[in-house]
Protein backbone atom coordinates (compact mmCIF):
# COMPACT_ATOMS: atom_id res chain seq x y z
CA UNK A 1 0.94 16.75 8.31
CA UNK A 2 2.05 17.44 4.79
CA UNK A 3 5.62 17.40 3.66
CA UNK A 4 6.66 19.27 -0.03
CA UNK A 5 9.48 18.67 -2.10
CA UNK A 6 10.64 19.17 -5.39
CA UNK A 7 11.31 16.76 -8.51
CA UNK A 8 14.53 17.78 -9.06
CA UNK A 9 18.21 17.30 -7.46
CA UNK A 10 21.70 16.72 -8.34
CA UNK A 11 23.20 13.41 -6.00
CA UNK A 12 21.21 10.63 -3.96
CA UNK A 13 21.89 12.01 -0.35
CA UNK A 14 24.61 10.27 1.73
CA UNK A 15 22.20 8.82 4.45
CA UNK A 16 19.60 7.13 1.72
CA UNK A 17 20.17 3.51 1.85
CA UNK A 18 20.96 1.89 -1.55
CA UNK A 19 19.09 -1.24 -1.23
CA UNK A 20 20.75 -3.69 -3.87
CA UNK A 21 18.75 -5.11 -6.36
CA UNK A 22 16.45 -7.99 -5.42
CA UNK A 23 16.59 -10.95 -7.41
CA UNK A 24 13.47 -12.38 -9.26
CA UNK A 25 11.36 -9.34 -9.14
CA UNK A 26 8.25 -9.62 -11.25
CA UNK A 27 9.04 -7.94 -15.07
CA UNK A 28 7.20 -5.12 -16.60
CA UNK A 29 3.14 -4.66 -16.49
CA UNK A 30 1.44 -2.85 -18.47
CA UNK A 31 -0.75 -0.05 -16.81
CA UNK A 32 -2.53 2.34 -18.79
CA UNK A 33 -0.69 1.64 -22.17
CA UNK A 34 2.45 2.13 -20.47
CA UNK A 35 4.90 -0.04 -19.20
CA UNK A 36 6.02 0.12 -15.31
CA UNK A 37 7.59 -2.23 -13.13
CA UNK A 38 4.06 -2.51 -11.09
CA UNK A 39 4.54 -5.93 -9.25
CA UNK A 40 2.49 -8.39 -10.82
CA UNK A 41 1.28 -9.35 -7.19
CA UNK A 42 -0.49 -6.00 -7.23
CA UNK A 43 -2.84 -7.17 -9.64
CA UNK A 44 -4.79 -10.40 -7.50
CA UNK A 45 -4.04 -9.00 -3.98
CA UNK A 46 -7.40 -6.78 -4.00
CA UNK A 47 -9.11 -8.81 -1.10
CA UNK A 48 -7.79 -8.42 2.25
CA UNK A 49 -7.48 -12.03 4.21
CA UNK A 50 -9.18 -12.63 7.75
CA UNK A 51 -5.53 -11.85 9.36
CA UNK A 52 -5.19 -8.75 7.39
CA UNK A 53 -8.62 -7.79 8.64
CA UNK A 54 -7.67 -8.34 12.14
CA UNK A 55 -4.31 -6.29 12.02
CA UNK A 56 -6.67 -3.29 10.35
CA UNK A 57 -8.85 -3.63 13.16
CA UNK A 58 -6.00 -3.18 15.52
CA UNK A 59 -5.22 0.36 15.06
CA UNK A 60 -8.94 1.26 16.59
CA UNK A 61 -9.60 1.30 20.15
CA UNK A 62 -13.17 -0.55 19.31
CA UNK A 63 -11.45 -3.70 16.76
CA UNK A 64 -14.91 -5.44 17.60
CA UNK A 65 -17.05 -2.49 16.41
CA UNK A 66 -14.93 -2.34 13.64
CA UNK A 67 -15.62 -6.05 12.92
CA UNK A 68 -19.11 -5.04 12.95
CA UNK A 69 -19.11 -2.49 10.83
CA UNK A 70 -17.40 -4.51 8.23
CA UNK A 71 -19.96 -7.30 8.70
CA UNK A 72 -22.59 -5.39 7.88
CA UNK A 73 -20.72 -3.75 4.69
CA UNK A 74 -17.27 -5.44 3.83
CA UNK A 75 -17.59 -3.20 0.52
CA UNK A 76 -17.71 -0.11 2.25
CA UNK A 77 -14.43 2.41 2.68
CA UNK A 78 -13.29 2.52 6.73
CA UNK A 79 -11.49 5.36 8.66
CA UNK A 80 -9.42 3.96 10.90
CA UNK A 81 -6.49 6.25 12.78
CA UNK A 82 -2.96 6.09 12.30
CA UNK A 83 0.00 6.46 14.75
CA UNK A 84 0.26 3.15 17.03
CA UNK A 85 -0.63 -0.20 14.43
CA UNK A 86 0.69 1.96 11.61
CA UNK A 87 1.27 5.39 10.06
CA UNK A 88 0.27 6.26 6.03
CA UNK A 89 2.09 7.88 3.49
CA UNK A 90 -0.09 9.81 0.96
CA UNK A 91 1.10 10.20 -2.33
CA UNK A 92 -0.91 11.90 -6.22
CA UNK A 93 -1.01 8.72 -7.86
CA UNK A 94 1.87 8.72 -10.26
CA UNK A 95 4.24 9.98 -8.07
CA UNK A 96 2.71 7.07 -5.47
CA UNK A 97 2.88 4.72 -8.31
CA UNK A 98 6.35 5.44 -9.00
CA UNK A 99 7.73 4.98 -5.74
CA UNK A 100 5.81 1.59 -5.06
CA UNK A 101 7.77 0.33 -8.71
CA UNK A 102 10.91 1.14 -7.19
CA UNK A 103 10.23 -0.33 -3.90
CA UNK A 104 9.16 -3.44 -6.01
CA UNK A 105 11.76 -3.39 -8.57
CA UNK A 106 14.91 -2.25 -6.68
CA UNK A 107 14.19 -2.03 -2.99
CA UNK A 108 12.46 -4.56 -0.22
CA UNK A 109 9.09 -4.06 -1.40
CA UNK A 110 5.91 -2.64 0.42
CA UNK A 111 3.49 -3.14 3.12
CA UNK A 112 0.37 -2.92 2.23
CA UNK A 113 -0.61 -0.05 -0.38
CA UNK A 114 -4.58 1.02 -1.26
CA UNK A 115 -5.87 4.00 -3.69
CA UNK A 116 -8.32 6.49 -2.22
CA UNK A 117 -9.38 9.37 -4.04
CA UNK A 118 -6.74 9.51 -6.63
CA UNK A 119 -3.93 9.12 -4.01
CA UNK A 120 -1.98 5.92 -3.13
CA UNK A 121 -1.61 4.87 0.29
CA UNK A 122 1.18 3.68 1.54
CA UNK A 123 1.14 2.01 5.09
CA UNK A 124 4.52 2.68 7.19
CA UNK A 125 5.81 1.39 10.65
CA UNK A 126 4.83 3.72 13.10
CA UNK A 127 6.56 7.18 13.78
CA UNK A 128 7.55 7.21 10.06
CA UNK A 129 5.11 10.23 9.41
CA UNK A 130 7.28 12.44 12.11
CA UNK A 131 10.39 11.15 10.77
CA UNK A 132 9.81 11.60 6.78
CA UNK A 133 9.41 15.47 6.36
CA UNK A 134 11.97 16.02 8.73
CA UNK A 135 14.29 14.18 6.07
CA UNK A 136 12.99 15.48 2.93
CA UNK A 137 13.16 19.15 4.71
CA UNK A 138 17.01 17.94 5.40
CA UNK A 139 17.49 17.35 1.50
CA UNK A 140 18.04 19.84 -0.81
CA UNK A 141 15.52 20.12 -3.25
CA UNK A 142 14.96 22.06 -6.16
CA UNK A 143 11.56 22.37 -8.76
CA UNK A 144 8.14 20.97 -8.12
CA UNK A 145 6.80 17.99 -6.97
CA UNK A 146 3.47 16.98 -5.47
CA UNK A 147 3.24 17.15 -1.98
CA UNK A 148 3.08 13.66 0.51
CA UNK A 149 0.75 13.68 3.06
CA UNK A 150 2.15 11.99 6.64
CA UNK A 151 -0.43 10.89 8.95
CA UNK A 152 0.70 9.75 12.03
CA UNK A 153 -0.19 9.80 15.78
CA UNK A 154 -3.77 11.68 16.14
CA UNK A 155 -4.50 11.40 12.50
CA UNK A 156 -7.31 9.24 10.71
CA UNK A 157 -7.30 7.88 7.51
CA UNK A 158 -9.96 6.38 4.98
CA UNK A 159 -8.38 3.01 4.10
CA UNK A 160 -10.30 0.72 0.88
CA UNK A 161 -13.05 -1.79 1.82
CA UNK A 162 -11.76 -5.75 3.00
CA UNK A 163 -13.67 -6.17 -0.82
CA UNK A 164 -14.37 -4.86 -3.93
CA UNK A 165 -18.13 -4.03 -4.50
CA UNK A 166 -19.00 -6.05 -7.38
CA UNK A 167 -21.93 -3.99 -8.46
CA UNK A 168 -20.29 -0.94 -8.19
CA UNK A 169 -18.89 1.42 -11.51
CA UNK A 170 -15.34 0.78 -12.53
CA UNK A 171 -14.28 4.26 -11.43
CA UNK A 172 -15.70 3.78 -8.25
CA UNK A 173 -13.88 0.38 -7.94
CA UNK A 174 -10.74 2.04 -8.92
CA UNK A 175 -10.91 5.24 -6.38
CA UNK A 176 -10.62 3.09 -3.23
CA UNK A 177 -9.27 -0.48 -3.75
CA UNK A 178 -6.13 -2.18 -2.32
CA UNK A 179 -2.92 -2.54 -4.82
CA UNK A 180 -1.36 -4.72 -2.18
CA UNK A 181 -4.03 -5.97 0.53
CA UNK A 182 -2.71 -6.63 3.97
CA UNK A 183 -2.69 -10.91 4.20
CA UNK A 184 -1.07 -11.26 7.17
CA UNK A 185 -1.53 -10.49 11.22
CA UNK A 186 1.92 -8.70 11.24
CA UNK A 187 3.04 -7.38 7.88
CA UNK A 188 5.97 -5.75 6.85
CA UNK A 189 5.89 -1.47 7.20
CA UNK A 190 8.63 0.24 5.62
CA UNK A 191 10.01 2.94 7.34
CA UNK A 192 11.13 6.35 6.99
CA UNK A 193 14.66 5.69 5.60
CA UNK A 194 13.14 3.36 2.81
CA UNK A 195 10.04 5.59 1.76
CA UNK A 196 12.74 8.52 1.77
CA UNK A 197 14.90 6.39 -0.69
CA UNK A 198 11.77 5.59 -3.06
CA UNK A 199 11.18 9.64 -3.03
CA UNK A 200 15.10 10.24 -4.08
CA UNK A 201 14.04 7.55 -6.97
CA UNK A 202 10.57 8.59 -7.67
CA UNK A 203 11.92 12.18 -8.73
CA UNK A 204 14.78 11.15 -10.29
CA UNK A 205 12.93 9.29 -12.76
CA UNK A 206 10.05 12.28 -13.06
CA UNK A 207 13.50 14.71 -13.57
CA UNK A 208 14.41 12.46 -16.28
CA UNK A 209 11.42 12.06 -18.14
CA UNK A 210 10.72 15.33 -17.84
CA UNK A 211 14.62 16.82 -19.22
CA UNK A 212 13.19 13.80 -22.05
CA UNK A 213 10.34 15.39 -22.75
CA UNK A 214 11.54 19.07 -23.14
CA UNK A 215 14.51 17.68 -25.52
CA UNK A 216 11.74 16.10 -27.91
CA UNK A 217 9.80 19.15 -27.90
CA UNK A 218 12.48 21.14 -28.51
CA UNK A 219 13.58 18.98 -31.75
CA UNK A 220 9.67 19.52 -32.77
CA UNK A 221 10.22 22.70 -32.55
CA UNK A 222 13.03 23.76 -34.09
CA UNK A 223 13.20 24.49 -37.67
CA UNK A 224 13.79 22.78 -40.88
């Protein structure tokens, strides 16, 4: 299930909660030569824990064969299917990246978030992938924006290894690794309400930085 929208819009819509700000937030990282509000937790919580493994394995009917499987290679990507331990929200990876910093910086934070492929993943209480495009198809939206990707019930997802392989290249380490590993048997899933408030946020700040960009280019431009 995919769900477009655009970049740009006049108001925050009525029904997006305004989470207040959370105190003692972790400060500015940079990423890429730029700086972001990226939680700093982001940047040791690669490994998934023996509880996070074990909530993973729930969502499959066979946890033991997935067990197995991750004996044999715990560096290895898994597709696991979405809709009853959890649902994932797709996202390109800026626009991903920018709504994980606001869930971080202004909001309650994340469940557990991987990269795969040049998208982020962000994992979602269940029923969140029905409920999200029908509220961004609610909103009115204008421009372009990249599209998210809802996988819910009778979907199945490629989700980063419990480890990072070592050995491997650093882009291949960086196209499937967790940002924010699952650690515990029963984490935290945002749901459909929150990840609709980090979209309202994402494009704002995209709108913004774009209107920024076109008013420098335009001073470039003009003449002496």
């Amino acid at each position: 299930m995919a769900c477009a929208f655009g970049a740009r819009y006049s108001a925050p819509p009525a029904h997006v909660p305004d989470f207040p700000v959370q105190k003692n937030r972790p400060g500015p990282v940079r990423e890429g030569g730029a700086m972001t509000t990226w939680p700093r937790e982001t940047q040791t919580a690669a490994h998934v824990t023996s509880a996070g493994a074990a909530w993973l394995a729930s969502a499959s009917r066979f946890p033991r064969s997935v067990h197995a499987l991750w004996a044999e290679r715990p560096t290895a990507p898994i597709v696991l299917p979405c809709g009853t331990v959890f649902d994932i929200i797709s996202a390109p990876a800026l626009f991903g990246r920018r709504m994980v910093s606001r869930l971080w910086a202004d909001g309650p934070g994340t469940g557990p978030v991987g990269t795969q492929r040049g998208r982020v993943l962000m994992f979602a209480a269940p029923g969140t992938a029905q409920r999200l495009p029908a509220l961004l198809r609610w909103e009115e939206w204008g421009g372009e924006a990249p599209a998210l990707l809802c996988h819910g019930t009778g979907d199945a997802v490629t989700v980063p290894p419990l480890r990072p392989d070592e050995t491997a290249e650093p882009d291949a380490l960086a196209a499937s690794r967790w940002l924010v590993a699952p650690d515990v048997r029963h984490p935290w899933l945002p749901g459909a309400d929150v990840l609709l408030w980090a979209c309202v946020r994402a494009a704002r700040s995209m709108s913004t930085a774009a209107g920024r960009t076109a008013v420098a280019r335009g001073f470039a431009l003009s003449p002496r």
